[in-house]
C-alpha atoms as a PDB file:
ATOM      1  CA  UNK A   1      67.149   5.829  72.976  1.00  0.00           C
ATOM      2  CA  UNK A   2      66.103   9.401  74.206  1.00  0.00           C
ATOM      3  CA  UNK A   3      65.619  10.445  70.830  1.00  0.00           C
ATOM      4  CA  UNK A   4      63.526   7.636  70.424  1.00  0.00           C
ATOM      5  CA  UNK A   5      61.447   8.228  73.647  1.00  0.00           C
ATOM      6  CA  UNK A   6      61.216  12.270  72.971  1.00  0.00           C
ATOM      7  CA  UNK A   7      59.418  11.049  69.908  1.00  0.00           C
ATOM      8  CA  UNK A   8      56.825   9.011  71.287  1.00  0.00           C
ATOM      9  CA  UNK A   9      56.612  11.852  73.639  1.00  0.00           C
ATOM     10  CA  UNK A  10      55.278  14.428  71.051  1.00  0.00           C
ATOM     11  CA  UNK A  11      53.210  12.087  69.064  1.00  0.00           C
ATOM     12  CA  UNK A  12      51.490  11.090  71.692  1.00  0.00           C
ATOM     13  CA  UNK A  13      51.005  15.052  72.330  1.00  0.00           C
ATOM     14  CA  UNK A  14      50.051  16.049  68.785  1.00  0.00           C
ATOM     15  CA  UNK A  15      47.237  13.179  68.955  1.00  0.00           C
ATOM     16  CA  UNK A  16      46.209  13.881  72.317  1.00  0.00           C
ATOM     17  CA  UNK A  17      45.901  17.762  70.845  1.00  0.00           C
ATOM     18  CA  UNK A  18      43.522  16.343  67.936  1.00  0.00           C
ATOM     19  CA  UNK A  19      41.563  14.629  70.344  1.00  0.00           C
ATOM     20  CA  UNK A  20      41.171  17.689  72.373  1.00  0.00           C
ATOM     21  CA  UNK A  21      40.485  19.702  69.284  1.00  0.00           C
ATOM     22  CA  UNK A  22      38.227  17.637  67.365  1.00  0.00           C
ATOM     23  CA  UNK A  23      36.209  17.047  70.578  1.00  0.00           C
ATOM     24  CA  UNK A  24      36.027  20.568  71.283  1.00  0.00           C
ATOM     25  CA  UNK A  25      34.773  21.015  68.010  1.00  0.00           C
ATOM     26  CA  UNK A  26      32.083  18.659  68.305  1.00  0.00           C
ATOM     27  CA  UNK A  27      31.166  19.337  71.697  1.00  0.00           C
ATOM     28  CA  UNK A  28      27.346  18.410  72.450  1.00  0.00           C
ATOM     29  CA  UNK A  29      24.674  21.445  72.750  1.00  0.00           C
ATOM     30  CA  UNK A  30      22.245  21.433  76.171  1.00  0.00           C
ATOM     31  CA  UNK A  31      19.736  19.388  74.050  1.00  0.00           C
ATOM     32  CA  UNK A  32      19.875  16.343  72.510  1.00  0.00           C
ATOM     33  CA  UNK A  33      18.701  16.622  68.853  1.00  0.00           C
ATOM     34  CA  UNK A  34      19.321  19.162  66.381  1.00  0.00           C
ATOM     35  CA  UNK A  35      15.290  19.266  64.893  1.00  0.00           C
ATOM     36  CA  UNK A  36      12.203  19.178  66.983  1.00  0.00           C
ATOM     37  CA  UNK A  37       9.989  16.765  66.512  1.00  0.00           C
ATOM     38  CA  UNK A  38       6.315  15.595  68.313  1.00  0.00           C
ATOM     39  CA  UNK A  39       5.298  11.978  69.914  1.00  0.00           C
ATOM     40  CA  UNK A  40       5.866   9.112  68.089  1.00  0.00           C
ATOM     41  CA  UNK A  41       1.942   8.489  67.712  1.00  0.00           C
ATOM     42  CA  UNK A  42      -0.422  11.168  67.605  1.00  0.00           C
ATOM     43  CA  UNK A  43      -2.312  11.734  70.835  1.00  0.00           C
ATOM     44  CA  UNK A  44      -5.420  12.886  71.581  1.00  0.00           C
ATOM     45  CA  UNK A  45      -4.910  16.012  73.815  1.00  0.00           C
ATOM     46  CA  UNK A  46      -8.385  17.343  73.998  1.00  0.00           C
ATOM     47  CA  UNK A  47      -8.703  16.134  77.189  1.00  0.00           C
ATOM     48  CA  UNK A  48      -6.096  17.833  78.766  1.00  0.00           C
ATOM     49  CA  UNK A  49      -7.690  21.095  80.365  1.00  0.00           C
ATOM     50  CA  UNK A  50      -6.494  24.867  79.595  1.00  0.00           C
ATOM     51  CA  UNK A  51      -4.386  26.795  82.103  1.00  0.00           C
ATOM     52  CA  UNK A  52      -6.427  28.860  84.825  1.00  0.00           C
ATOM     53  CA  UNK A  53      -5.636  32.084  84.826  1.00  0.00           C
ATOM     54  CA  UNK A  54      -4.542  33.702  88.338  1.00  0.00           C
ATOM     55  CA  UNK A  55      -2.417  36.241  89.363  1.00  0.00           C
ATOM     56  CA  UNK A  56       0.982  35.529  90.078  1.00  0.00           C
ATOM     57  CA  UNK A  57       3.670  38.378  90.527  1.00  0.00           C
ATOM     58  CA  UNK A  58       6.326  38.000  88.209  1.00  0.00           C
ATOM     59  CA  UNK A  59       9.570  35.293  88.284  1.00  0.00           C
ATOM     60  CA  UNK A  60      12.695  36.935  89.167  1.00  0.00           C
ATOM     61  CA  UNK A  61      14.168  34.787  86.047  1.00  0.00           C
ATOM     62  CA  UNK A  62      13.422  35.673  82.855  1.00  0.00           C
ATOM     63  CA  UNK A  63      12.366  38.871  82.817  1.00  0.00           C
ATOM     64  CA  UNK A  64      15.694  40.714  82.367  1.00  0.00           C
ATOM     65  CA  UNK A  65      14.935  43.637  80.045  1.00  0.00           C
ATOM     66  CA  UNK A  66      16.340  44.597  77.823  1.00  0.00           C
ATOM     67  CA  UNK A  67      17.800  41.406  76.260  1.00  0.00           C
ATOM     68  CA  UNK A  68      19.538  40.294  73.041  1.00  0.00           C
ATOM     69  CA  UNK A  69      19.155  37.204  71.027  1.00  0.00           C
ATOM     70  CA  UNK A  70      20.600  36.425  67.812  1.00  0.00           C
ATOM     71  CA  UNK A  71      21.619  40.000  67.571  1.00  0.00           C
ATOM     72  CA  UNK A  72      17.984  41.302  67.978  1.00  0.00           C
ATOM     73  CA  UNK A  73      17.161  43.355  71.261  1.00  0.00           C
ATOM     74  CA  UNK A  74      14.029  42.737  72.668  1.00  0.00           C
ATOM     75  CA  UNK A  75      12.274  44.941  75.938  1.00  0.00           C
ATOM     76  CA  UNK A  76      10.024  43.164  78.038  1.00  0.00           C
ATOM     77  CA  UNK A  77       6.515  45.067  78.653  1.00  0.00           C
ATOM     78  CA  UNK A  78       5.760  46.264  81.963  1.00  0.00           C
ATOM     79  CA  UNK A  79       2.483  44.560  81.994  1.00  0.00           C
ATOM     80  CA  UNK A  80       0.557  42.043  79.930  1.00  0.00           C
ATOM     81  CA  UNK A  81      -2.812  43.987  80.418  1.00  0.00           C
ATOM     82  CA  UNK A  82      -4.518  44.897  77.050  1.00  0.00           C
ATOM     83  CA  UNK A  83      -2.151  43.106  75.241  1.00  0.00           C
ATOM     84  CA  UNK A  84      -3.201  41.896  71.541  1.00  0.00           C
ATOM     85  CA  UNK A  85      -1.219  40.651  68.532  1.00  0.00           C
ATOM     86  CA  UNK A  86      -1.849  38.460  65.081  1.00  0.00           C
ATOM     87  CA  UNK A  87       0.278  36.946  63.222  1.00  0.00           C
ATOM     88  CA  UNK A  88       1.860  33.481  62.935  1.00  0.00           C
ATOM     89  CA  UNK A  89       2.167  31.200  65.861  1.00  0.00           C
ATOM     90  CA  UNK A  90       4.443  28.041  65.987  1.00  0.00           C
ATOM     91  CA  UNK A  91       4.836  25.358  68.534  1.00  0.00           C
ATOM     92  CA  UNK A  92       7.778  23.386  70.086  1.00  0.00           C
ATOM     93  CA  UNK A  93       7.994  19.374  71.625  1.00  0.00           C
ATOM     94  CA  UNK A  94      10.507  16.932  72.452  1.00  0.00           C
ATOM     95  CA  UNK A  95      13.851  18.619  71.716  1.00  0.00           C
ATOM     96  CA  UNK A  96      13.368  20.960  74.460  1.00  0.00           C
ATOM     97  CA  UNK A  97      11.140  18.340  76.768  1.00  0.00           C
ATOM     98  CA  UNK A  98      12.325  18.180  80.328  1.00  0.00           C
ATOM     99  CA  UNK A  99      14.761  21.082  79.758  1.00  0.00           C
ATOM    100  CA  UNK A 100      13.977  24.674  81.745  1.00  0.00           C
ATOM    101  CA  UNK A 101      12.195  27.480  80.496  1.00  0.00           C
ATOM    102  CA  UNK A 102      13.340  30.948  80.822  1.00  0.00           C
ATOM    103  CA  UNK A 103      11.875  31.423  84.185  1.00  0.00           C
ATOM    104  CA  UNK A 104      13.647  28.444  85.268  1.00  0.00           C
ATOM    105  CA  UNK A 105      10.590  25.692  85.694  1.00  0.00           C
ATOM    106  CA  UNK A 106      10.409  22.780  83.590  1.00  0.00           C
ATOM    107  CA  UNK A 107       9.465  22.152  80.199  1.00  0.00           C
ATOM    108  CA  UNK A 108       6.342  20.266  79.699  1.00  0.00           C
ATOM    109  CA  UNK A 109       4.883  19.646  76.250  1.00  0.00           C
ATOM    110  CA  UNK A 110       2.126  17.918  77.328  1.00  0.00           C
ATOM    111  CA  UNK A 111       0.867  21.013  79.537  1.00  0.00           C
ATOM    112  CA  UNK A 112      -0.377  23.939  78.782  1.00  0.00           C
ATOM    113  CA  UNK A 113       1.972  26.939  77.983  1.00  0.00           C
ATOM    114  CA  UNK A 114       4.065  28.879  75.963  1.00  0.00           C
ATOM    115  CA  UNK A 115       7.038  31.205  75.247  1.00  0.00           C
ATOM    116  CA  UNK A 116       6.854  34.754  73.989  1.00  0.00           C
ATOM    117  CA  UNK A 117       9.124  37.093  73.292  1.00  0.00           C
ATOM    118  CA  UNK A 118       7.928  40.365  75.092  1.00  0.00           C
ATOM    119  CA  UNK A 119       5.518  39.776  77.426  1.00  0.00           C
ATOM    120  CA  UNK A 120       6.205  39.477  81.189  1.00  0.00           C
ATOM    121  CA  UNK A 121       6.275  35.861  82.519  1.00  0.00           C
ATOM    122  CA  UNK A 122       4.443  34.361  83.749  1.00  0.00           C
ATOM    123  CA  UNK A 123       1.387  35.847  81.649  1.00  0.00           C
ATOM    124  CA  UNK A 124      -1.836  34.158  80.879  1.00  0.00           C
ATOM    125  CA  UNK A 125      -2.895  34.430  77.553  1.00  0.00           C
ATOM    126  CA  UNK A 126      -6.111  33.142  74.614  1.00  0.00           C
ATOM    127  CA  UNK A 127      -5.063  31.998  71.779  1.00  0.00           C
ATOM    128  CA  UNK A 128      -7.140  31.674  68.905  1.00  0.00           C
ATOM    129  CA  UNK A 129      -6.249  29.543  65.749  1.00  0.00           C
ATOM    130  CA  UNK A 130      -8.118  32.153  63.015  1.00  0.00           C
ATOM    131  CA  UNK A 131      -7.888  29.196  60.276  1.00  0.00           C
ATOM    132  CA  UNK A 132     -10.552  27.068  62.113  1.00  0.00           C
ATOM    133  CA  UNK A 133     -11.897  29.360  65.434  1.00  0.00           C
ATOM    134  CA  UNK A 134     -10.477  26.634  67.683  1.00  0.00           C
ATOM    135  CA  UNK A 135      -9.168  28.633  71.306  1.00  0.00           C
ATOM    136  CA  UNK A 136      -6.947  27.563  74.093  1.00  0.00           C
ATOM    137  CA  UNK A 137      -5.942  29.582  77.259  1.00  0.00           C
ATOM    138  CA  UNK A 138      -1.901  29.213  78.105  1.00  0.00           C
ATOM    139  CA  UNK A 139       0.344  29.926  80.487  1.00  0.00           C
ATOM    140  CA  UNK A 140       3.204  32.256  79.721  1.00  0.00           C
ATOM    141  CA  UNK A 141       6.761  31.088  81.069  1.00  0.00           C
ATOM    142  CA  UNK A 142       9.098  31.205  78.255  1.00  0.00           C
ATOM    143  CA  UNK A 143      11.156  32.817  76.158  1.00  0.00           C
ATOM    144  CA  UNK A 144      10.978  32.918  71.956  1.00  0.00           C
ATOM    145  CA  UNK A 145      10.509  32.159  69.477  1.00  0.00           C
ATOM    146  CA  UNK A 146      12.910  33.831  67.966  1.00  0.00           C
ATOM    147  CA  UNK A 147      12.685  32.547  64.053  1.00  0.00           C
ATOM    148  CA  UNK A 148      11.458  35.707  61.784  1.00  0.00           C
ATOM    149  CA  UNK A 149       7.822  36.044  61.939  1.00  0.00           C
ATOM    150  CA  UNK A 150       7.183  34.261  64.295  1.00  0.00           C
ATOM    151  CA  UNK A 151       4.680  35.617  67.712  1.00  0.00           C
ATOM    152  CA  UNK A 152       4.355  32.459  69.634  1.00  0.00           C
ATOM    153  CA  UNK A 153       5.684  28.898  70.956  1.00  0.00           C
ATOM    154  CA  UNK A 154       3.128  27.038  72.280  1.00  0.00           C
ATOM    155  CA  UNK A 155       3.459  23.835  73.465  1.00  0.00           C
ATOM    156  CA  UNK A 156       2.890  20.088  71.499  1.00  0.00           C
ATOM    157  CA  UNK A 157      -0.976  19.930  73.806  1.00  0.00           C
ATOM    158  CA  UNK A 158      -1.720  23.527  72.848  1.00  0.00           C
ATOM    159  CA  UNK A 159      -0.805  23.524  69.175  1.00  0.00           C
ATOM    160  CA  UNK A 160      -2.594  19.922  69.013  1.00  0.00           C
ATOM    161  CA  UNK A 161      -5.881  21.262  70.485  1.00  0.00           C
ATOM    162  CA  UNK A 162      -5.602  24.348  68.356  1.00  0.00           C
ATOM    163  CA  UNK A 163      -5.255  21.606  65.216  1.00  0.00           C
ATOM    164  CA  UNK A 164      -1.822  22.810  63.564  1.00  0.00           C
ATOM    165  CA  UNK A 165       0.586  20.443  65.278  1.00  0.00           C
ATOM    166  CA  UNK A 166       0.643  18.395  62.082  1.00  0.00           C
ATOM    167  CA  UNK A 167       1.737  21.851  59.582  1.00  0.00           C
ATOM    168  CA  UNK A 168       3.819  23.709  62.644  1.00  0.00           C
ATOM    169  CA  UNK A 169       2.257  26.676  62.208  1.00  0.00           C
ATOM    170  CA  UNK A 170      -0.938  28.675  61.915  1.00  0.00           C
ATOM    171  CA  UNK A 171      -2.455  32.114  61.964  1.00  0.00           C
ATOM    172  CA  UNK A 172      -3.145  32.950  65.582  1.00  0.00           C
ATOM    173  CA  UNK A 173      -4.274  35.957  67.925  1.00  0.00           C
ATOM    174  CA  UNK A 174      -2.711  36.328  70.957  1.00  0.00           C
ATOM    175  CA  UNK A 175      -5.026  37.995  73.838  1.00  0.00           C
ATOM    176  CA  UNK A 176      -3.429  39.025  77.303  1.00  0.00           C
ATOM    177  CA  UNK A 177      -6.004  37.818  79.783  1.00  0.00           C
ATOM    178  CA  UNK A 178      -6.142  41.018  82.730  1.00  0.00           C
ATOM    179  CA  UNK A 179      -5.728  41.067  86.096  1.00  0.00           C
ATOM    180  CA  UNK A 180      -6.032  43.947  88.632  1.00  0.00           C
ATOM    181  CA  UNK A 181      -2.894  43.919  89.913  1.00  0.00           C
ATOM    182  CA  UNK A 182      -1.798  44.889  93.253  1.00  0.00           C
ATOM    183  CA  UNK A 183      -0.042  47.327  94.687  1.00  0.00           C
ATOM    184  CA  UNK A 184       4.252  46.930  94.411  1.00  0.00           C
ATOM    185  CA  UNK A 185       5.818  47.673  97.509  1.00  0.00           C
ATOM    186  CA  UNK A 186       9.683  48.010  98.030  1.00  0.00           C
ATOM    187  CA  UNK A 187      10.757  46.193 101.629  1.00  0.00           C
ATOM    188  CA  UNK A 188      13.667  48.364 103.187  1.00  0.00           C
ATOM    189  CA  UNK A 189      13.722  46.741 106.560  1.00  0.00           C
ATOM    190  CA  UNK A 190      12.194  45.035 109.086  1.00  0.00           C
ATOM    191  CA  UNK A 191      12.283  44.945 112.813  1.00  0.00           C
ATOM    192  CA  UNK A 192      10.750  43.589 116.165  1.00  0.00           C
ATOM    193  CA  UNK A 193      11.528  47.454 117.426  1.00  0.00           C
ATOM    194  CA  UNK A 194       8.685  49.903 115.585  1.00  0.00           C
ATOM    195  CA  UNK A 195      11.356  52.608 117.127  1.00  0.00           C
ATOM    196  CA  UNK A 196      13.515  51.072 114.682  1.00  0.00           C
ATOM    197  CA  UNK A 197      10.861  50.783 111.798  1.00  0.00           C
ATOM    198  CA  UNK A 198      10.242  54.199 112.531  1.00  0.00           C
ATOM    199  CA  UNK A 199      13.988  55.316 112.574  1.00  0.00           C
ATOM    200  CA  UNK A 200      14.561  53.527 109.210  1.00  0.00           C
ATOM    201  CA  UNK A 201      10.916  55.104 107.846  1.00  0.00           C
ATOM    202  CA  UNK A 202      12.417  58.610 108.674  1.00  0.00           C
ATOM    203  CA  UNK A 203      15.558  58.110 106.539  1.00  0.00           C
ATOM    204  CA  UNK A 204      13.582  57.083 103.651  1.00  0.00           C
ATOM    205  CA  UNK A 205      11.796  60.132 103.584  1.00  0.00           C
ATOM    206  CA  UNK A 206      14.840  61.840 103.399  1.00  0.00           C
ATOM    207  CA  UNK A 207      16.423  60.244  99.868  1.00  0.00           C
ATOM    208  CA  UNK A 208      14.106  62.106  97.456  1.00  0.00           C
ATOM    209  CA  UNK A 209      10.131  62.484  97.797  1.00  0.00           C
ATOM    210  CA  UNK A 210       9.535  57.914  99.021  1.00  0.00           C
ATOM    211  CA  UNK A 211       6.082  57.730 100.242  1.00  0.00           C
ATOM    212  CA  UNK A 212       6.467  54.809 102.928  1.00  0.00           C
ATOM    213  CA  UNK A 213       4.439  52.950 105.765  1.00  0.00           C
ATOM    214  CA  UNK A 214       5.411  50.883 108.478  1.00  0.00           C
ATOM    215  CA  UNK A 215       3.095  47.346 108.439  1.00  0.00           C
ATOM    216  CA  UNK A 216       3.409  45.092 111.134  1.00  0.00           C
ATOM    217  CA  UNK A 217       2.947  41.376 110.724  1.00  0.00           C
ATOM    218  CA  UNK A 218       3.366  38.974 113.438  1.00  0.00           C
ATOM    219  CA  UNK A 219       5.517  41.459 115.670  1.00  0.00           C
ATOM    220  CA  UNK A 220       7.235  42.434 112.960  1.00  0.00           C
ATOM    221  CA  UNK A 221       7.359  45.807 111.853  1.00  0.00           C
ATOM    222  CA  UNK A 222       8.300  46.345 107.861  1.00  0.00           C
ATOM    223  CA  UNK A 223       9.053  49.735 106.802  1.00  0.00           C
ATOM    224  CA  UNK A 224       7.816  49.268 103.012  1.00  0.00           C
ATOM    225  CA  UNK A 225       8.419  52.087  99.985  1.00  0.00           C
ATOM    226  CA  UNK A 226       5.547  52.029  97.956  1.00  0.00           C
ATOM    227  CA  UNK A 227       2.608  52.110  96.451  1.00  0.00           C
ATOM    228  CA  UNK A 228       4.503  51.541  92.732  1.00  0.00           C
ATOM    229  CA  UNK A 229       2.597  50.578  90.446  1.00  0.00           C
ATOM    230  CA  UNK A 230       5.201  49.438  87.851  1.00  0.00           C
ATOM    231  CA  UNK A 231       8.237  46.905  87.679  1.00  0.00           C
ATOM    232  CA  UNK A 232      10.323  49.798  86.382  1.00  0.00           C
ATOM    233  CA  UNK A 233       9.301  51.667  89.117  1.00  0.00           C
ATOM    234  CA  UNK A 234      10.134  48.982  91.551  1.00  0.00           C
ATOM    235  CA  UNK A 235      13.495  48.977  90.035  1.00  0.00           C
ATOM    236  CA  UNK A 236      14.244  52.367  90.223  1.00  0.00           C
ATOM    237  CA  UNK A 237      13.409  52.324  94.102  1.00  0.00           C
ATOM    238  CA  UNK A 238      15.625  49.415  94.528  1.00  0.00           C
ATOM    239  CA  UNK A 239      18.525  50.856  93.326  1.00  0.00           C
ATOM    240  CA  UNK A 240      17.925  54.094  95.301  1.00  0.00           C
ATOM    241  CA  UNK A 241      18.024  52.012  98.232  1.00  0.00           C
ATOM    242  CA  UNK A 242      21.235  50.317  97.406  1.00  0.00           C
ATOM    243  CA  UNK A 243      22.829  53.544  96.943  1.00  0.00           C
ATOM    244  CA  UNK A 244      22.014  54.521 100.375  1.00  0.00           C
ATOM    245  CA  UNK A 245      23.228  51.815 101.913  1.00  0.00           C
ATOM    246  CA  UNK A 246      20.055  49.267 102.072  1.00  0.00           C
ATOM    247  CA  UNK A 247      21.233  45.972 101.726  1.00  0.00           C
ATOM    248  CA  UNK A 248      18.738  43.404  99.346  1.00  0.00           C
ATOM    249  CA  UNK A 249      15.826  45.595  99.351  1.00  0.00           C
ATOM    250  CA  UNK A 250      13.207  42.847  98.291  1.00  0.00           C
ATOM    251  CA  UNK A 251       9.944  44.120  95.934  1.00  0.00           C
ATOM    252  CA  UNK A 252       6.257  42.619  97.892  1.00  0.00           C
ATOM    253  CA  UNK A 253       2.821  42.321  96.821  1.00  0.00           C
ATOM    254  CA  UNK A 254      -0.094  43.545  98.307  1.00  0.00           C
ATOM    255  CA  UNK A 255      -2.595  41.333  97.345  1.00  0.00           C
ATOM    256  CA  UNK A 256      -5.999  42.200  96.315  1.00  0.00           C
ATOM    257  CA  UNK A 257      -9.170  41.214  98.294  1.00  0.00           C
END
């Protein structure tokens, strides 16, 4: 009778294994189709209006540089400004619809936007389809695509405005649309005591050659490292900070009148 019960025991184990195994094995990806695919009907997305460019300081994710995908390295520019490129553009719908982009918003492909694999996001860019002269402005908050040859992802509406959403792909040229961006500060501190701001301000000076000011807001005094003028630059000063003991230095805008 043990014998008996022992071997119920294990089969029950070995199948429970196999279940384990072979569901493991088939385990479901984030999305929920293997191939892309449009709308069911075509729709008429003429109507729907280009992004408007603005300046916007760039999204904490999606930006880490360098990064790796499918064993290729990739460093994301400092800036989008004077950016050009040609080549082949491609476009991408339902199978990643409602899922989020790289920057951590929400797919849309019935808005206007796209992913890239280089430039900062979010970036504004013109594309223009060089097969029929057809151009759409787009909003940058993505990352890929990453098949060979490949520049850009727009979405369904942009592809179907540009008139290649039937074929997949067409010859495109990608144009960064420029901004005069403002100056990066680095935020060490801030205090309702200036004597403090000041205090802090004078240690700053000490760790290397920091240029710094002291900018009150709202009886607040923040003792700010800057100007920078880059996001590598930024970096650099916020790990110099760290080291010395600054706890979340945070990087701020000054915005341009």
């Amino acid at each position: 009778m043990k014998k008996r019960n022992h071997n119920n025991f294990v089969f029950k184990w070995t199948a429970l294994s196999l279940v384990i195994v072979v569901a493991g094995c088939t385990a479901p990806s984030r999305y929920h189709v293997d191939k892309d695919y449009g709308p069911a009907v075509d729709l008429d997305m003429t109507q729907v209006p280009d992004a408007v460019p603005k300046w916007e300081p760039y999204s904490p994710g999606g930006n880490k540089s360098p990064y790796t995908v499918l064993g290729e390295t990739y460093h994301v520019l400092p800036s989008s400004n004077g950016f050009q490129e040609t080549g082949i553009g491609s476009w991408y719908g339902h199978k990643f619809h409602g899922h989020l982009t790289s920057n951590g918003e929400t797919y849309d492909m019935y808005a206007m936007s796209a992913a890239h694999k280089t430039l900062p996001i979010p970036s504004y860019v013109k594309v223009t389809n060089l097969d029929n002269g057809r151009q759409v402005v787009v909003r940058v908050n993505d990352r890929g695509p990453f098949h060979e040859g490949r520049i850009i992802d727009l979405s369904y509406a942009a592809a179907s405005k540009l008139g290649y959403h039937h074929q997949g792909t067409a010859n495109v040229k990608v144009e960064a649309i420029d901004f005069d961006e403002p100056d990066r500060y680095v935020q060490a501190g801030a205090f309702s005591s200036l004597d403090n701001a000041r205090g802090l301000g004078a240690k700053v000076a000490e760790w290397g050659t920091l240029k710094f000011r002291i900018k009150p807001e709202n009886g607040i005094y923040k003792v700010q490292v800057g100007p920078l003028k880059t996001v590598g630059q930024s970096q650099e000063v916020v790990s110099l900070l760290e080291s010395n003991g600054i706890i979340n230095p945070i990087v701020v805008f000054d915005r341009m009148q």
